[in-house]
PDB file of N, CA and C in Angstrom:
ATOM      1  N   UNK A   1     118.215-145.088 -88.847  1.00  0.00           N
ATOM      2  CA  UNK A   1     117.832-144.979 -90.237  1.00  0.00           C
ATOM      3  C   UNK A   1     117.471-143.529 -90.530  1.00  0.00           C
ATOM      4  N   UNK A   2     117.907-143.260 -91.736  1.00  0.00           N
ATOM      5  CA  UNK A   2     117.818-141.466 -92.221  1.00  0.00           C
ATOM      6  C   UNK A   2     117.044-141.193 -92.997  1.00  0.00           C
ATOM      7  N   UNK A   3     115.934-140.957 -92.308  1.00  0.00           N
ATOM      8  CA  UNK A   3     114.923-140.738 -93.494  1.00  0.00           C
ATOM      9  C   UNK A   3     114.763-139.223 -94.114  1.00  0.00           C
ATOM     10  N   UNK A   4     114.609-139.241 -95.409  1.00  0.00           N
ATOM     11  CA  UNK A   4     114.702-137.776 -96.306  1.00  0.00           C
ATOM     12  C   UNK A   4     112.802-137.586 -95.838  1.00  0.00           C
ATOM     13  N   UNK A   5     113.268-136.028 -95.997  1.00  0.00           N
ATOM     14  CA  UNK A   5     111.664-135.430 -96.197  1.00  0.00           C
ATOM     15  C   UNK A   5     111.265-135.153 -97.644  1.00  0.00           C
ATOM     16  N   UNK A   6     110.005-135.800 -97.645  1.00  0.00           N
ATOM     17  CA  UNK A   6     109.609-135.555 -99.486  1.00  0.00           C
ATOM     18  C   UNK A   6     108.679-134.410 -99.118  1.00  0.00           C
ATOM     19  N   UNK A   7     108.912-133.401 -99.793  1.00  0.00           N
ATOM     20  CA  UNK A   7     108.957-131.998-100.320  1.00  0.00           C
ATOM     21  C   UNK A   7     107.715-132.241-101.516  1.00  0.00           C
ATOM     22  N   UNK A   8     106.836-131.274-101.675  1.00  0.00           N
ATOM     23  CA  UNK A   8     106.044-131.452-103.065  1.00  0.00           C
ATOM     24  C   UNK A   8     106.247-130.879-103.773  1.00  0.00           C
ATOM     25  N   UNK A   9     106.624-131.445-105.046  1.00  0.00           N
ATOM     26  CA  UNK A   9     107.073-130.670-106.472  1.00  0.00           C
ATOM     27  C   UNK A   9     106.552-129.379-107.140  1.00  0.00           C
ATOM     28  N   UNK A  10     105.999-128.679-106.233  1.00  0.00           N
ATOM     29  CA  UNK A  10     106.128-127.556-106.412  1.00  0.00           C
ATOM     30  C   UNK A  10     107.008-126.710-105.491  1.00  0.00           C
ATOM     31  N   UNK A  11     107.181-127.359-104.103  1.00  0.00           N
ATOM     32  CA  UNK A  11     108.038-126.672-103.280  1.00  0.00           C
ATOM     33  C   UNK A  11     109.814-126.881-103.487  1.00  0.00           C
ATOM     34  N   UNK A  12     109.792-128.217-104.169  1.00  0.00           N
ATOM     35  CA  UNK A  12     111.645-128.445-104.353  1.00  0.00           C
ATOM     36  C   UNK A  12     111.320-127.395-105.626  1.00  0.00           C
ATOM     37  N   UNK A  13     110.400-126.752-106.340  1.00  0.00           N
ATOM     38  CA  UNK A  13     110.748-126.298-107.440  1.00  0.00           C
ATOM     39  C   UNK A  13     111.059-124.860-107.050  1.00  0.00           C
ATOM     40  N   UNK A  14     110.505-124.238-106.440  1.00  0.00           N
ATOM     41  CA  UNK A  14     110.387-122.955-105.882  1.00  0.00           C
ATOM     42  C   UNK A  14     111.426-123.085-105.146  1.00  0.00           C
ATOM     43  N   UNK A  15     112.325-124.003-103.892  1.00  0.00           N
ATOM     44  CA  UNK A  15     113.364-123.877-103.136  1.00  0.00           C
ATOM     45  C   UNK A  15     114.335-123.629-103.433  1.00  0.00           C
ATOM     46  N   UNK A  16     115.005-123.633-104.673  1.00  0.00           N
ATOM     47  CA  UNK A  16     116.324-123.140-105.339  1.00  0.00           C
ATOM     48  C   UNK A  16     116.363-121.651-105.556  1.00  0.00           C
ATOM     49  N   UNK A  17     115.106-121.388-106.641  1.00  0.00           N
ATOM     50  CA  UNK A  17     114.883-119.924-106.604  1.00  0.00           C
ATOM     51  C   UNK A  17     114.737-119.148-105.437  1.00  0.00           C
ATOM     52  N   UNK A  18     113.923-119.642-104.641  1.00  0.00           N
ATOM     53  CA  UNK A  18     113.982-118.667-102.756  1.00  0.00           C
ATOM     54  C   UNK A  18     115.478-118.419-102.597  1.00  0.00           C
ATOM     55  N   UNK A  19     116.301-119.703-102.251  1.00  0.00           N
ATOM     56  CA  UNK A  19     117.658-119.058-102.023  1.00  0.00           C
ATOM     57  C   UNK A  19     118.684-118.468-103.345  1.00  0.00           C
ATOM     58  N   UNK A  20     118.136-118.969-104.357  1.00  0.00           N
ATOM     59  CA  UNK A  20     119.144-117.618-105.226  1.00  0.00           C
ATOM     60  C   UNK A  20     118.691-116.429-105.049  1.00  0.00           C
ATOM     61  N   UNK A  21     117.490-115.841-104.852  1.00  0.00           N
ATOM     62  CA  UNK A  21     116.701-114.452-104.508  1.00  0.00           C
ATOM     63  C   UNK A  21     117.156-113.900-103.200  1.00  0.00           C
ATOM     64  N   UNK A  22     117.808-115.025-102.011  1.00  0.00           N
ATOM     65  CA  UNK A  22     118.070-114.519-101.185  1.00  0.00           C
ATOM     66  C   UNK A  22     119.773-114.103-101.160  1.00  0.00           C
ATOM     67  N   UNK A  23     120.341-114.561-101.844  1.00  0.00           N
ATOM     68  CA  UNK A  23     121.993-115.090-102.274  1.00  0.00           C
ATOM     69  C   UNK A  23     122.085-113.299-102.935  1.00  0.00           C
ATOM     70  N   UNK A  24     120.858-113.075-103.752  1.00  0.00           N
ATOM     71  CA  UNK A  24     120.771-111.631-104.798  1.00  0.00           C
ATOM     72  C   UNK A  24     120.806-110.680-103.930  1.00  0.00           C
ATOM     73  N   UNK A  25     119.874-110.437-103.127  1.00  0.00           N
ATOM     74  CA  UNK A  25     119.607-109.936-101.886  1.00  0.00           C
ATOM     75  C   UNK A  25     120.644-109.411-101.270  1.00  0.00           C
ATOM     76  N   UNK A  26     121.104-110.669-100.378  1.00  0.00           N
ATOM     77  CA  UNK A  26     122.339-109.999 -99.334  1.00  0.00           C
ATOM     78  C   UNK A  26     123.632-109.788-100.178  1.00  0.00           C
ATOM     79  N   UNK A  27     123.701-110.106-101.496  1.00  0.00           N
ATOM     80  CA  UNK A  27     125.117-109.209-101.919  1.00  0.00           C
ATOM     81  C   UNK A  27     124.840-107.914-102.505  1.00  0.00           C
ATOM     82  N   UNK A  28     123.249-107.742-102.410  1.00  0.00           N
ATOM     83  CA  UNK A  28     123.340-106.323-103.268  1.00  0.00           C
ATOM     84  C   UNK A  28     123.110-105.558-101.758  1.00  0.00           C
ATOM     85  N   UNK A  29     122.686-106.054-100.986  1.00  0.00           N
ATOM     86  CA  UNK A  29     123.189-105.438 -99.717  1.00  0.00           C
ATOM     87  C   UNK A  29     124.434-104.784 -99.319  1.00  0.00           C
ATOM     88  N   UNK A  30     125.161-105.713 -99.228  1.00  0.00           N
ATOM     89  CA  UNK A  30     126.424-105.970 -98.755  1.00  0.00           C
ATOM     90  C   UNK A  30     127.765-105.065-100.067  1.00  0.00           C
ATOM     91  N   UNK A  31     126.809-104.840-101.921  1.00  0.00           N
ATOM     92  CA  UNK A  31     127.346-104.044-102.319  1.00  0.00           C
ATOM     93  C   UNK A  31     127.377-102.402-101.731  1.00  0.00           C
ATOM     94  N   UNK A  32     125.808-102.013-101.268  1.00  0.00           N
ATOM     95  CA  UNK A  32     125.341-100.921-101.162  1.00  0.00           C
ATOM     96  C   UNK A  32     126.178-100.572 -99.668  1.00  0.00           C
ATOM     97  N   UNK A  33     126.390-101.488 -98.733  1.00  0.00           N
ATOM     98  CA  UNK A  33     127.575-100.852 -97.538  1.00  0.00           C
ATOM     99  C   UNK A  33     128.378-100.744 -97.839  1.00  0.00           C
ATOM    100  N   UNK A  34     129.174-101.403 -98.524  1.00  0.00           N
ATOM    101  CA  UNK A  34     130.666-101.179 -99.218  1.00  0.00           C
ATOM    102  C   UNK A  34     130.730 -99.746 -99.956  1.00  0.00           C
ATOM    103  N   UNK A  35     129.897 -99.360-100.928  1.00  0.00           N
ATOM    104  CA  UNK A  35     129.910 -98.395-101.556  1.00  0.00           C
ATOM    105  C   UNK A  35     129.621 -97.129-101.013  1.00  0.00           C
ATOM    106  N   UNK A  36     128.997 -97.138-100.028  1.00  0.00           N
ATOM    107  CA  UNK A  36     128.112 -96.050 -98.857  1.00  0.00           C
ATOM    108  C   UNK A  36     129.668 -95.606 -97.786  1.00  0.00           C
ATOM    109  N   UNK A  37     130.116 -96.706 -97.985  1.00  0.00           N
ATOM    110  CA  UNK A  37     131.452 -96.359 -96.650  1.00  0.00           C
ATOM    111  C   UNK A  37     132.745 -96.050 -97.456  1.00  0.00           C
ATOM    112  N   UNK A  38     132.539 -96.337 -99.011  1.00  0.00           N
ATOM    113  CA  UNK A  38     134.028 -95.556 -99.946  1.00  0.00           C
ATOM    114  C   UNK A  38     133.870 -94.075 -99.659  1.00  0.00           C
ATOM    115  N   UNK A  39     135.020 -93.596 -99.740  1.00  0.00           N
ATOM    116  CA  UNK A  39     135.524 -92.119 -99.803  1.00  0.00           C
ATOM    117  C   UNK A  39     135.730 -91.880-100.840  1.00  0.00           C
ATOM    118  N   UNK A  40     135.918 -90.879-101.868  1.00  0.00           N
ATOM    119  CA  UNK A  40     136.621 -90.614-102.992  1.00  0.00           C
ATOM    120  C   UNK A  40     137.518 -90.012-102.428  1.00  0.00           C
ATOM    121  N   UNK A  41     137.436 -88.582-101.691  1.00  0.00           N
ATOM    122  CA  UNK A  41     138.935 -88.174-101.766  1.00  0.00           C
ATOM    123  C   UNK A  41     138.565 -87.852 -99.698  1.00  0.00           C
ATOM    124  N   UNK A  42     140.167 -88.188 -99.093  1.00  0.00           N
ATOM    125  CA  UNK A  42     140.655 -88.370 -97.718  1.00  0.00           C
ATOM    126  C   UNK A  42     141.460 -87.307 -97.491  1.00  0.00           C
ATOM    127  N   UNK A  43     141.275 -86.413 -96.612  1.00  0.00           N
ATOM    128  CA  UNK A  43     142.084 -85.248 -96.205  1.00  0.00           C
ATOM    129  C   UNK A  43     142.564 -85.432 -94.982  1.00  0.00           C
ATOM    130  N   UNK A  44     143.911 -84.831 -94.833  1.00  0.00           N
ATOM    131  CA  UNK A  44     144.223 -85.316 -93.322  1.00  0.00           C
ATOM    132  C   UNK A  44     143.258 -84.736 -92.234  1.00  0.00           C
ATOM    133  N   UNK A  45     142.688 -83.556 -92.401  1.00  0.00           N
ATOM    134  CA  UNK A  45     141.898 -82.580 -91.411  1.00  0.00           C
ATOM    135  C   UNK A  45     140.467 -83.744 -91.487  1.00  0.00           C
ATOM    136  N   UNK A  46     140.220 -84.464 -92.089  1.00  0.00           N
ATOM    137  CA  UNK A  46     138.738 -85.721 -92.558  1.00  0.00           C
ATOM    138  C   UNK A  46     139.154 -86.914 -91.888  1.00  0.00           C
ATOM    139  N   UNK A  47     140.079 -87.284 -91.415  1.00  0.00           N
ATOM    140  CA  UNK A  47     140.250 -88.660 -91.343  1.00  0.00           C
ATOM    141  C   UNK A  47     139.663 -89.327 -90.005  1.00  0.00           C
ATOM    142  N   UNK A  48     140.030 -88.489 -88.874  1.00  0.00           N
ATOM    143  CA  UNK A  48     139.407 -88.731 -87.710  1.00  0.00           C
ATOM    144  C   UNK A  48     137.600 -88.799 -87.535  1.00  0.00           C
ATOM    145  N   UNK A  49     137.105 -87.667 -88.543  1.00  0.00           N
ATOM    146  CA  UNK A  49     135.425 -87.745 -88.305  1.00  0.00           C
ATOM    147  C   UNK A  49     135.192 -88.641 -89.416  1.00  0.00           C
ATOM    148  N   UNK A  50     135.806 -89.377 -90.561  1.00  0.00           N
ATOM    149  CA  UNK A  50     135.442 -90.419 -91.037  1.00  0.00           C
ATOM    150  C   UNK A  50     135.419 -91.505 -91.107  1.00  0.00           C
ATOM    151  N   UNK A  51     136.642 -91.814 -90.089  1.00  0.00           N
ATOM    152  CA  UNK A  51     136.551 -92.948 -88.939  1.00  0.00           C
ATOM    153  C   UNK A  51     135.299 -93.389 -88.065  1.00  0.00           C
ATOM    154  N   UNK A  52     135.133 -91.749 -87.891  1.00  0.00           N
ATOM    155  CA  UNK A  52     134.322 -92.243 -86.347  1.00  0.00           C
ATOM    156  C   UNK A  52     133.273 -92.544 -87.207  1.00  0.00           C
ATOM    157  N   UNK A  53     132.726 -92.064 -88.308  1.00  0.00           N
ATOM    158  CA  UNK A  53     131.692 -92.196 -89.488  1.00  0.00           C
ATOM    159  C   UNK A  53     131.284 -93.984 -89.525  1.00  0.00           C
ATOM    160  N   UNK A  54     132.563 -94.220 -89.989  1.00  0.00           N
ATOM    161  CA  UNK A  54     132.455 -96.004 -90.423  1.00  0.00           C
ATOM    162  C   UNK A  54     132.585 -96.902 -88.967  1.00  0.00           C
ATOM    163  N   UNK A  55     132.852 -96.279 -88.108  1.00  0.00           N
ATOM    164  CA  UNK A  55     132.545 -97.180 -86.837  1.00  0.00           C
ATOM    165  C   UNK A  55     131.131 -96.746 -86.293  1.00  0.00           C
ATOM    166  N   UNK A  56     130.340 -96.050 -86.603  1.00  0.00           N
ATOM    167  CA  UNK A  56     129.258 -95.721 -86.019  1.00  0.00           C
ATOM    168  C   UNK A  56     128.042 -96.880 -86.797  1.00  0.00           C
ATOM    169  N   UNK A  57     128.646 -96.509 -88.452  1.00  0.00           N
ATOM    170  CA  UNK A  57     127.818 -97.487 -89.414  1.00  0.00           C
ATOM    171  C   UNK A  57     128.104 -98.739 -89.375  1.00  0.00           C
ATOM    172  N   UNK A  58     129.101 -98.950 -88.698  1.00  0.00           N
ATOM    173  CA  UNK A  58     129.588-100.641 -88.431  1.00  0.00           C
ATOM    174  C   UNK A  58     128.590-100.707 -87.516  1.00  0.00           C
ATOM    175  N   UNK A  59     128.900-100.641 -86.365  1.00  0.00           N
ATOM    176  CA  UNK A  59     127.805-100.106 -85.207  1.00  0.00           C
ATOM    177  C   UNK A  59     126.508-100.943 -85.375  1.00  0.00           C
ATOM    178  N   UNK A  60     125.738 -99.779 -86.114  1.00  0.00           N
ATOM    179  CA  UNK A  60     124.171 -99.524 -86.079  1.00  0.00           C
ATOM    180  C   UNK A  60     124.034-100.991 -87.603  1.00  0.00           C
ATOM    181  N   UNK A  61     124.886-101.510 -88.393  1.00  0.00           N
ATOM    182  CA  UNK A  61     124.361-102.301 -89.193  1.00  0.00           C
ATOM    183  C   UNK A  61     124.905-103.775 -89.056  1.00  0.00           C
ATOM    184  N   UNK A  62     125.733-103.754 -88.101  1.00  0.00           N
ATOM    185  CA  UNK A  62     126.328-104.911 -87.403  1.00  0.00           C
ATOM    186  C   UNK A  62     126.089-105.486 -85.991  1.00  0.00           C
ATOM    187  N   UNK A  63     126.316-107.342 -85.683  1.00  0.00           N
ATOM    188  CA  UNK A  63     125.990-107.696 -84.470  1.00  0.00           C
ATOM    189  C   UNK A  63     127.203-107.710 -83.589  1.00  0.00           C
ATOM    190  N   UNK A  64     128.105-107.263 -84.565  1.00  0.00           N
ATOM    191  CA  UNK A  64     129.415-107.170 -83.534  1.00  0.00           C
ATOM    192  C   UNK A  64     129.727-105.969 -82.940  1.00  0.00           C
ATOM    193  N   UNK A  65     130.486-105.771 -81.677  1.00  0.00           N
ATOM    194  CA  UNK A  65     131.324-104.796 -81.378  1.00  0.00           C
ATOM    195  C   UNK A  65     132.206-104.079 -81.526  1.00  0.00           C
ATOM    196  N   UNK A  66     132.523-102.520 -81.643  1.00  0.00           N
ATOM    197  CA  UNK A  66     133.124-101.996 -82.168  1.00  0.00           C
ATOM    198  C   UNK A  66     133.809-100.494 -81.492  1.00  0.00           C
ATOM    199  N   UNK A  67     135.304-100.507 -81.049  1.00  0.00           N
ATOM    200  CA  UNK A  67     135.205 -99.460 -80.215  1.00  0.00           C
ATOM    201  C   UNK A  67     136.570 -98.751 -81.494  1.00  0.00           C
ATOM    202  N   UNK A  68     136.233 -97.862 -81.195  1.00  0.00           N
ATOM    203  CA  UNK A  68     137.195 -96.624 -82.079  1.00  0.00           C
ATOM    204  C   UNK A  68     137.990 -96.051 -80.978  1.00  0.00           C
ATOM    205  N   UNK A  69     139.350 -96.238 -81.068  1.00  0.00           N
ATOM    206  CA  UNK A  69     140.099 -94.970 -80.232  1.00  0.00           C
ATOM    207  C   UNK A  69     141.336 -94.565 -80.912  1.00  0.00           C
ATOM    208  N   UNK A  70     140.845 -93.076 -80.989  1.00  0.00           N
ATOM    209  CA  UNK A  70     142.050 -92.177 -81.557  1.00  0.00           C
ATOM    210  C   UNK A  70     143.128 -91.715 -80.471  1.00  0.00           C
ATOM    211  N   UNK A  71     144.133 -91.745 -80.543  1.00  0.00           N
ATOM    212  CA  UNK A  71     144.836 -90.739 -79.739  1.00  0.00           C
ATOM    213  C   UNK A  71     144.925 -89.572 -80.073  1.00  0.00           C
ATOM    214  N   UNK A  72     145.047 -89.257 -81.603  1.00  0.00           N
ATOM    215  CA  UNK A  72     144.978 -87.176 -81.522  1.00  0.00           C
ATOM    216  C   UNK A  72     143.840 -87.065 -82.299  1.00  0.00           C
ATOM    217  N   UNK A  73     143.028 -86.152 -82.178  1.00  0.00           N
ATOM    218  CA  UNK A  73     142.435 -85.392 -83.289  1.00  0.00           C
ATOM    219  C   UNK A  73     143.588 -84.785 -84.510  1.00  0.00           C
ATOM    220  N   UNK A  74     144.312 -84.392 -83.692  1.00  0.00           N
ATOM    221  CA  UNK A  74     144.924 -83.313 -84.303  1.00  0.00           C
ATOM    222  C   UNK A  74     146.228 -84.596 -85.669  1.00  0.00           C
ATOM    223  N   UNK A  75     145.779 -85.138 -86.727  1.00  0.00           N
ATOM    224  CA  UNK A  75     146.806 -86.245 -87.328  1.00  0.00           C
ATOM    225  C   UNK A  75     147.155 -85.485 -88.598  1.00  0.00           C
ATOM    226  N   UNK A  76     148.471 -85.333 -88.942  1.00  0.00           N
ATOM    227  CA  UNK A  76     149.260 -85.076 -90.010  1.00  0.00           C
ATOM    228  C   UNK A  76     149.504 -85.934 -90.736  1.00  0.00           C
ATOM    229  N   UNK A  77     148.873 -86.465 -91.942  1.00  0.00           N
ATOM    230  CA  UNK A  77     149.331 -87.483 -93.111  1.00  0.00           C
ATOM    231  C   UNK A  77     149.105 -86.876 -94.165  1.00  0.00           C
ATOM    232  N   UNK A  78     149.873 -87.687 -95.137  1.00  0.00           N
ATOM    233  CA  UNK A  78     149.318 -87.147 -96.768  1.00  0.00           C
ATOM    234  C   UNK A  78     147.800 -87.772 -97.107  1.00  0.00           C
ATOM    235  N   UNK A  79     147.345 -86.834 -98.012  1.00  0.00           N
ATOM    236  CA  UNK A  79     146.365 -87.735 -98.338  1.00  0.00           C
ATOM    237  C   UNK A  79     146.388 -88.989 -98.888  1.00  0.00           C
ATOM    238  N   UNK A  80     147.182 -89.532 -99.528  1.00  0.00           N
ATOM    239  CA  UNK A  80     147.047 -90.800-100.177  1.00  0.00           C
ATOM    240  C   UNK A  80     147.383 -91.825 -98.841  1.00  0.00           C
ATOM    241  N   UNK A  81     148.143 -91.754 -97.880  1.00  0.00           N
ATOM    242  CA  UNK A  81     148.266 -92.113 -96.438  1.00  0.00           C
ATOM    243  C   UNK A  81     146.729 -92.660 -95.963  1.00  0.00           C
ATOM    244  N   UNK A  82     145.994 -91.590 -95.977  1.00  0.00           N
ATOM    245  CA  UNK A  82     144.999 -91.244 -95.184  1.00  0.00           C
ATOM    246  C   UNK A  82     143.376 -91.794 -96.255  1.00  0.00           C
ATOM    247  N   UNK A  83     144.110 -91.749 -97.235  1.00  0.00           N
ATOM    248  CA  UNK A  83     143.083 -92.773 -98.616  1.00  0.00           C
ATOM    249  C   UNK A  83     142.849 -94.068 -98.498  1.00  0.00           C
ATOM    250  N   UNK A  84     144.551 -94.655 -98.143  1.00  0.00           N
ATOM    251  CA  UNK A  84     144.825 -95.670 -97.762  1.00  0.00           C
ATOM    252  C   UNK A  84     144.763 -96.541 -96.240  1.00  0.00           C
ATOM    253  N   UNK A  85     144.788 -95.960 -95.681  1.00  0.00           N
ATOM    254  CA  UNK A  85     144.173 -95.839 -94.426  1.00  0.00           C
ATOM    255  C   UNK A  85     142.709 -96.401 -94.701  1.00  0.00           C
ATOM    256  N   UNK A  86     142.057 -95.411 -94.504  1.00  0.00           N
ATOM    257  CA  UNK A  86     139.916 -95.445 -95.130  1.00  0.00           C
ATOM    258  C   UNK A  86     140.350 -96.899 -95.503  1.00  0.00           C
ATOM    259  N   UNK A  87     140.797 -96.571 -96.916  1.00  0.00           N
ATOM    260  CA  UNK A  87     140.371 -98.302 -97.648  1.00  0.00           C
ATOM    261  C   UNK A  87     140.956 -99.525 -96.677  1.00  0.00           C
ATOM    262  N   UNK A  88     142.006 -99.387 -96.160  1.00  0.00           N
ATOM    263  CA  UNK A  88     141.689-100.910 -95.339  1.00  0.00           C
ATOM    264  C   UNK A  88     140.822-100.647 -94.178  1.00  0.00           C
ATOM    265  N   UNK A  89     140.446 -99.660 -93.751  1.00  0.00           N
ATOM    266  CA  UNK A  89     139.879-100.336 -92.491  1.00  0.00           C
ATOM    267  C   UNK A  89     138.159-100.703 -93.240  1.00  0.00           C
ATOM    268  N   UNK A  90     137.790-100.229 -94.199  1.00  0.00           N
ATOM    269  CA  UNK A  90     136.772-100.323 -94.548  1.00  0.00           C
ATOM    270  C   UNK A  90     136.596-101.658 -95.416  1.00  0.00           C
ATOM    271  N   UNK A  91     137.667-102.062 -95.642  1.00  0.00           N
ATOM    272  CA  UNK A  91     138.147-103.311 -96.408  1.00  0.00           C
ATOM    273  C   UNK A  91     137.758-104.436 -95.079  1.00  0.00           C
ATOM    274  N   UNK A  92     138.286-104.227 -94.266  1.00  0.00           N
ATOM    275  CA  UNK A  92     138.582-105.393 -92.820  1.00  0.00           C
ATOM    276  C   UNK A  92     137.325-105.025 -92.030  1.00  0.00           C
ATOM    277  N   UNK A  93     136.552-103.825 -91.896  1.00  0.00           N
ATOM    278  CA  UNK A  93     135.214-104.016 -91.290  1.00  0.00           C
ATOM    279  C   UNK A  93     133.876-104.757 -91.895  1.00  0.00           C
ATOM    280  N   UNK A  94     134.502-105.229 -93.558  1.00  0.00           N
ATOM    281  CA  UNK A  94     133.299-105.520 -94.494  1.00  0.00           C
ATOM    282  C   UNK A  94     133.874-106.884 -94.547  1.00  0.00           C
ATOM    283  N   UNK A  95     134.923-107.480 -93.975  1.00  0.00           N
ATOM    284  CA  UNK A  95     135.138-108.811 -94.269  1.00  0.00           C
ATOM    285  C   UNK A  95     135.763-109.374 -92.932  1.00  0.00           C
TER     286      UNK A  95
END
């Protein structure tokens, strides 16, 4: 037999609001990393230390693991390449 827990009407009243406050919370979180790890503009000579940038902040604000390996420093792309680049990996580390 399944018995419910009765809650006192002040606490089922307050329990909705706790988790919408917390719901507010972790997406304005979760806006402020997203926005902290955009680039505006990606240079090919930038791309390697802004990599290592967003894997460090993955890192230190995440419970997962995260290893970065470049093969050159030395990478030739256009910038919009290298724009595009940034945005997915920063796209796929936030989701």
């Amino acid at each position: 037999m399944l018995r419910r827990r009765s809650w006192p009407p002040r606490t089922r009243r307050n329990r909705p609001r706790g988790l919408q406050q917390t719901v507010r919370n972790e997406s304005a979180e979760l806006r402020h990393f997203v926005t902290d790890l955009r680039p505006v503009r990606v240079q090919s000579a930038d791309l390697v230390d802004l990599m290592r940038g967003f894997a460090e902040r993955f890192r230190n604000e995440s419970s997962l693991a995260l290893d970065l390996i470049v093969d050159s420093a030395d990478l030739h792309a256009s910038d919009r390449v290298c724009r595009e680049f940034s945005r997915f990996t920063v796209k796929h580390l936030t989701t």
